[in-house]
C-alpha atoms as a PDB file:
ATOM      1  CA  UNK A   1     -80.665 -44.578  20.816  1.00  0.00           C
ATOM      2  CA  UNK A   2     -81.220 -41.773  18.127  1.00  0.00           C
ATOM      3  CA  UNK A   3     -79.158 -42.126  14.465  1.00  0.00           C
ATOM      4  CA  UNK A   4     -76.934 -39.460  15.614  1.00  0.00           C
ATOM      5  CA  UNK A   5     -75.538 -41.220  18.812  1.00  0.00           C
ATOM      6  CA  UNK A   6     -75.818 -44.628  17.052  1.00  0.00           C
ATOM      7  CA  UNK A   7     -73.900 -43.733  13.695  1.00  0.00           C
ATOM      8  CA  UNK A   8     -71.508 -41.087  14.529  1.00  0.00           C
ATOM      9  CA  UNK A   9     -70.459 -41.620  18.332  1.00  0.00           C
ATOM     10  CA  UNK A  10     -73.140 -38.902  19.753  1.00  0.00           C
ATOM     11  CA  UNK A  11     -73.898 -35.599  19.675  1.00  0.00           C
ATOM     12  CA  UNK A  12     -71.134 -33.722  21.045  1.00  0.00           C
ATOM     13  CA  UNK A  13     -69.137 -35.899  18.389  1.00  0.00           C
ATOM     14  CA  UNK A  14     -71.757 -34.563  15.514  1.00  0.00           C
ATOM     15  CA  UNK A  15     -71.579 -31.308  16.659  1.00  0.00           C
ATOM     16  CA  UNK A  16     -67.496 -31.009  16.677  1.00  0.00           C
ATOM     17  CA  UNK A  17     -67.701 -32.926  13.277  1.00  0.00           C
ATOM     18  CA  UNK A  18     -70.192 -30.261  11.909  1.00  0.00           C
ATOM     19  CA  UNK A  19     -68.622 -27.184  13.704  1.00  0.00           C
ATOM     20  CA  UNK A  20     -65.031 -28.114  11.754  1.00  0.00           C
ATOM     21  CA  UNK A  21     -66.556 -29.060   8.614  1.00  0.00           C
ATOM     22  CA  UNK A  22     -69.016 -25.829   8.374  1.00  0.00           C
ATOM     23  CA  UNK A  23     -67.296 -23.183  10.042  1.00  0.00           C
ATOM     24  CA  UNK A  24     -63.812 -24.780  10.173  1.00  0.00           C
ATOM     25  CA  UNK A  25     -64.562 -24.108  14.268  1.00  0.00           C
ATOM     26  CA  UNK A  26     -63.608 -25.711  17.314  1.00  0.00           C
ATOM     27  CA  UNK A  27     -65.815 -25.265  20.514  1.00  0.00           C
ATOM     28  CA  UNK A  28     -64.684 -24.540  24.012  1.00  0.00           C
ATOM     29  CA  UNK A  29     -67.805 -26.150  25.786  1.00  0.00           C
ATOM     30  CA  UNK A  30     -71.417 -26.418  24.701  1.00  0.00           C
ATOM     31  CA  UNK A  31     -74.602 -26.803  26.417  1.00  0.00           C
ATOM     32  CA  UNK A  32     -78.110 -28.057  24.697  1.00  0.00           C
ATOM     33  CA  UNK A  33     -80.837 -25.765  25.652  1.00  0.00           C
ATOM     34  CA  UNK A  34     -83.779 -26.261  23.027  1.00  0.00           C
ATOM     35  CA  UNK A  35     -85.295 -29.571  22.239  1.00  0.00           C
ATOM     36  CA  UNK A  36     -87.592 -29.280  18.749  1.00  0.00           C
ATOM     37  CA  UNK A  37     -89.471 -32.912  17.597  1.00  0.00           C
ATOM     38  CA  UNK A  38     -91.816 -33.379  14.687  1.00  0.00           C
ATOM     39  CA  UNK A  39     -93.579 -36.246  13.393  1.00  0.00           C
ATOM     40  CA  UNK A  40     -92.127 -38.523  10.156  1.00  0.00           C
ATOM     41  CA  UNK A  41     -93.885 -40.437   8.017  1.00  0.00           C
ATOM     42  CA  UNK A  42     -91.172 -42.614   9.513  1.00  0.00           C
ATOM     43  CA  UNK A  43     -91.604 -41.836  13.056  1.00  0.00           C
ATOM     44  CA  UNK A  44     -90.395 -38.563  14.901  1.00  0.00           C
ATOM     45  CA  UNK A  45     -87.082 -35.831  13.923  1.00  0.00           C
ATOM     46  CA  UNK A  46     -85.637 -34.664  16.709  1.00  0.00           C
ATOM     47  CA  UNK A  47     -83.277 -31.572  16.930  1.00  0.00           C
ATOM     48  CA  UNK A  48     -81.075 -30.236  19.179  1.00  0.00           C
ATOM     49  CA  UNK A  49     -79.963 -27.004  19.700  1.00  0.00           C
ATOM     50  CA  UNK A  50     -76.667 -25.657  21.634  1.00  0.00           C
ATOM     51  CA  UNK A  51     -75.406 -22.893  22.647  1.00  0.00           C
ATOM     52  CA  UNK A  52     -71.739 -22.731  22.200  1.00  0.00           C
ATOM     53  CA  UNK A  53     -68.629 -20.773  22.464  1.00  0.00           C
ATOM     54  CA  UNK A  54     -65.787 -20.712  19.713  1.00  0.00           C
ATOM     55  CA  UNK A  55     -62.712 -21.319  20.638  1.00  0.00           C
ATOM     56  CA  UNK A  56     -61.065 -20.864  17.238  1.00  0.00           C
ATOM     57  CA  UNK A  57     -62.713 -19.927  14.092  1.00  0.00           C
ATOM     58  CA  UNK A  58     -61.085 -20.342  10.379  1.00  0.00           C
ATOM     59  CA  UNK A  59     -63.148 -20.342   7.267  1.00  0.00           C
ATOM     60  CA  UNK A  60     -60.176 -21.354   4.984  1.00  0.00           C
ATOM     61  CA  UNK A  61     -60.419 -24.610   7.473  1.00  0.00           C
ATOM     62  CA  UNK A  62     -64.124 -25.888   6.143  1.00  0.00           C
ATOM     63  CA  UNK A  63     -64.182 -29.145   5.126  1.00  0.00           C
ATOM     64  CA  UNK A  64     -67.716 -30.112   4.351  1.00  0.00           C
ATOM     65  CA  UNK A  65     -68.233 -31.531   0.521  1.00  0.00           C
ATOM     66  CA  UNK A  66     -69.985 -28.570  -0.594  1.00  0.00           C
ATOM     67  CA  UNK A  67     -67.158 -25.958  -0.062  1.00  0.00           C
ATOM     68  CA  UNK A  68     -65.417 -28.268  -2.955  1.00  0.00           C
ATOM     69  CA  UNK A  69     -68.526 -28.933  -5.635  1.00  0.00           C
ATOM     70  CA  UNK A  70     -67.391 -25.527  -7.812  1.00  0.00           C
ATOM     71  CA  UNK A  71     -71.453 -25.720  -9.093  1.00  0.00           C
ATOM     72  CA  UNK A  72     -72.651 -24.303  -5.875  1.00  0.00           C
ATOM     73  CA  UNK A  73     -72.533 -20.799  -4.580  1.00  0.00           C
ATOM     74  CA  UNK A  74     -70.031 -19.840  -1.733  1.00  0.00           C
ATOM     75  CA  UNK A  75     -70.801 -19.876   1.346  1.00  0.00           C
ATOM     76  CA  UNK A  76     -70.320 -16.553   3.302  1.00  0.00           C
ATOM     77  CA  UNK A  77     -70.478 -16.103   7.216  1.00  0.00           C
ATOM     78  CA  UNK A  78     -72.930 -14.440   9.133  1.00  0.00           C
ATOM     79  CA  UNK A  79     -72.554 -13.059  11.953  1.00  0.00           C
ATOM     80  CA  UNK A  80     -75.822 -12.044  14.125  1.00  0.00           C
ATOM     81  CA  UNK A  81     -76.288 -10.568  17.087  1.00  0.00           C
ATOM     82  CA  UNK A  82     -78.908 -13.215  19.187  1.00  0.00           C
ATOM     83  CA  UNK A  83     -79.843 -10.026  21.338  1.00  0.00           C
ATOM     84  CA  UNK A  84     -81.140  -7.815  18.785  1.00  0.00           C
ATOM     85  CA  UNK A  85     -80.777  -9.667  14.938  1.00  0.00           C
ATOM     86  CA  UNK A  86     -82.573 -12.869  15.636  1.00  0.00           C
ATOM     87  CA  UNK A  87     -86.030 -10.717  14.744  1.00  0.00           C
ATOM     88  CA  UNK A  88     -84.248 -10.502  11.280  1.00  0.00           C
ATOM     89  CA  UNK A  89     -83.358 -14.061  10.702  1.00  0.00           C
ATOM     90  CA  UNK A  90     -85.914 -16.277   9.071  1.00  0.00           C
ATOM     91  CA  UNK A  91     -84.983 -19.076  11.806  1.00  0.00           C
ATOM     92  CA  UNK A  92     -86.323 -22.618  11.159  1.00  0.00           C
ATOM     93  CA  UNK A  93     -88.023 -24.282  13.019  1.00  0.00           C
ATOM     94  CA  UNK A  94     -90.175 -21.057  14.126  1.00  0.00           C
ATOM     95  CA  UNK A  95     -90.108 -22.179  17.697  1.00  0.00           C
ATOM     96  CA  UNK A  96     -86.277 -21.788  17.805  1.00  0.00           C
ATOM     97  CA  UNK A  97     -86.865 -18.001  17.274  1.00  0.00           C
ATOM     98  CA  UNK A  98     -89.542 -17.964  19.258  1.00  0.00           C
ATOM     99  CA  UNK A  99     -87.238 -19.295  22.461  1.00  0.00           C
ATOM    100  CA  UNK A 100     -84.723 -17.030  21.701  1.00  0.00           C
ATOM    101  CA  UNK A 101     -86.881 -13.803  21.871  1.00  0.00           C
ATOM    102  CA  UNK A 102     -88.331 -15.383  25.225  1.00  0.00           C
ATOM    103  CA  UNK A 103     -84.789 -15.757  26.679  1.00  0.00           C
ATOM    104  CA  UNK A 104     -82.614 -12.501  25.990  1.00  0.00           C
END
């Protein structure tokens, strides 16, 4: 079992936590459809990437620590459209952008 599942209660768990803390959004459903694993000096990362659609969306909602450290700059929304704007977004890791081009 991966630190995600064992620490937070899995990953659809860590991915409602993260969607309400970042976006202050709540999914309808989501669906994993890109699988991207690197070596560690400590062994292997492994991410997981979903596609998703919002079912509400409220920025004064975010939660995560940063919105609250005043040092930091804000944090504005972007919003991209994957069929034509992913070519403009320097996506990380570069197979992620990679898939989506392949996939439109």
């Amino acid at each position: 079992m991966d630190g995600a599942r064992r620490r937070r209660g899995g990953h659809g768990a860590a991915l409602s936590r993260e969607l309400s803390e970042e976006l202050g959004a709540e999914a309808a459903a989501a669906s994993q459809v890109f699988l991207f694993s690197s070596p560690l000096d400590a062994g292997v990362a492994v991410q997981r990437f979903v596609v998703t659609r919002l079912a509400t969306l409220d920025k004064s909602a975010r939660s995560g620590p940063e919105f609250s450290d005043r040092s930091r700059d804000g944090y504005d929304l972007d919003r991209i459209d994957l069929r034509s704007d992913v070519t403009l977004i320097d996506t990380k890791p570069t197979a992620v952008k990679e898939f989506s081009l392949a996939y439109p």
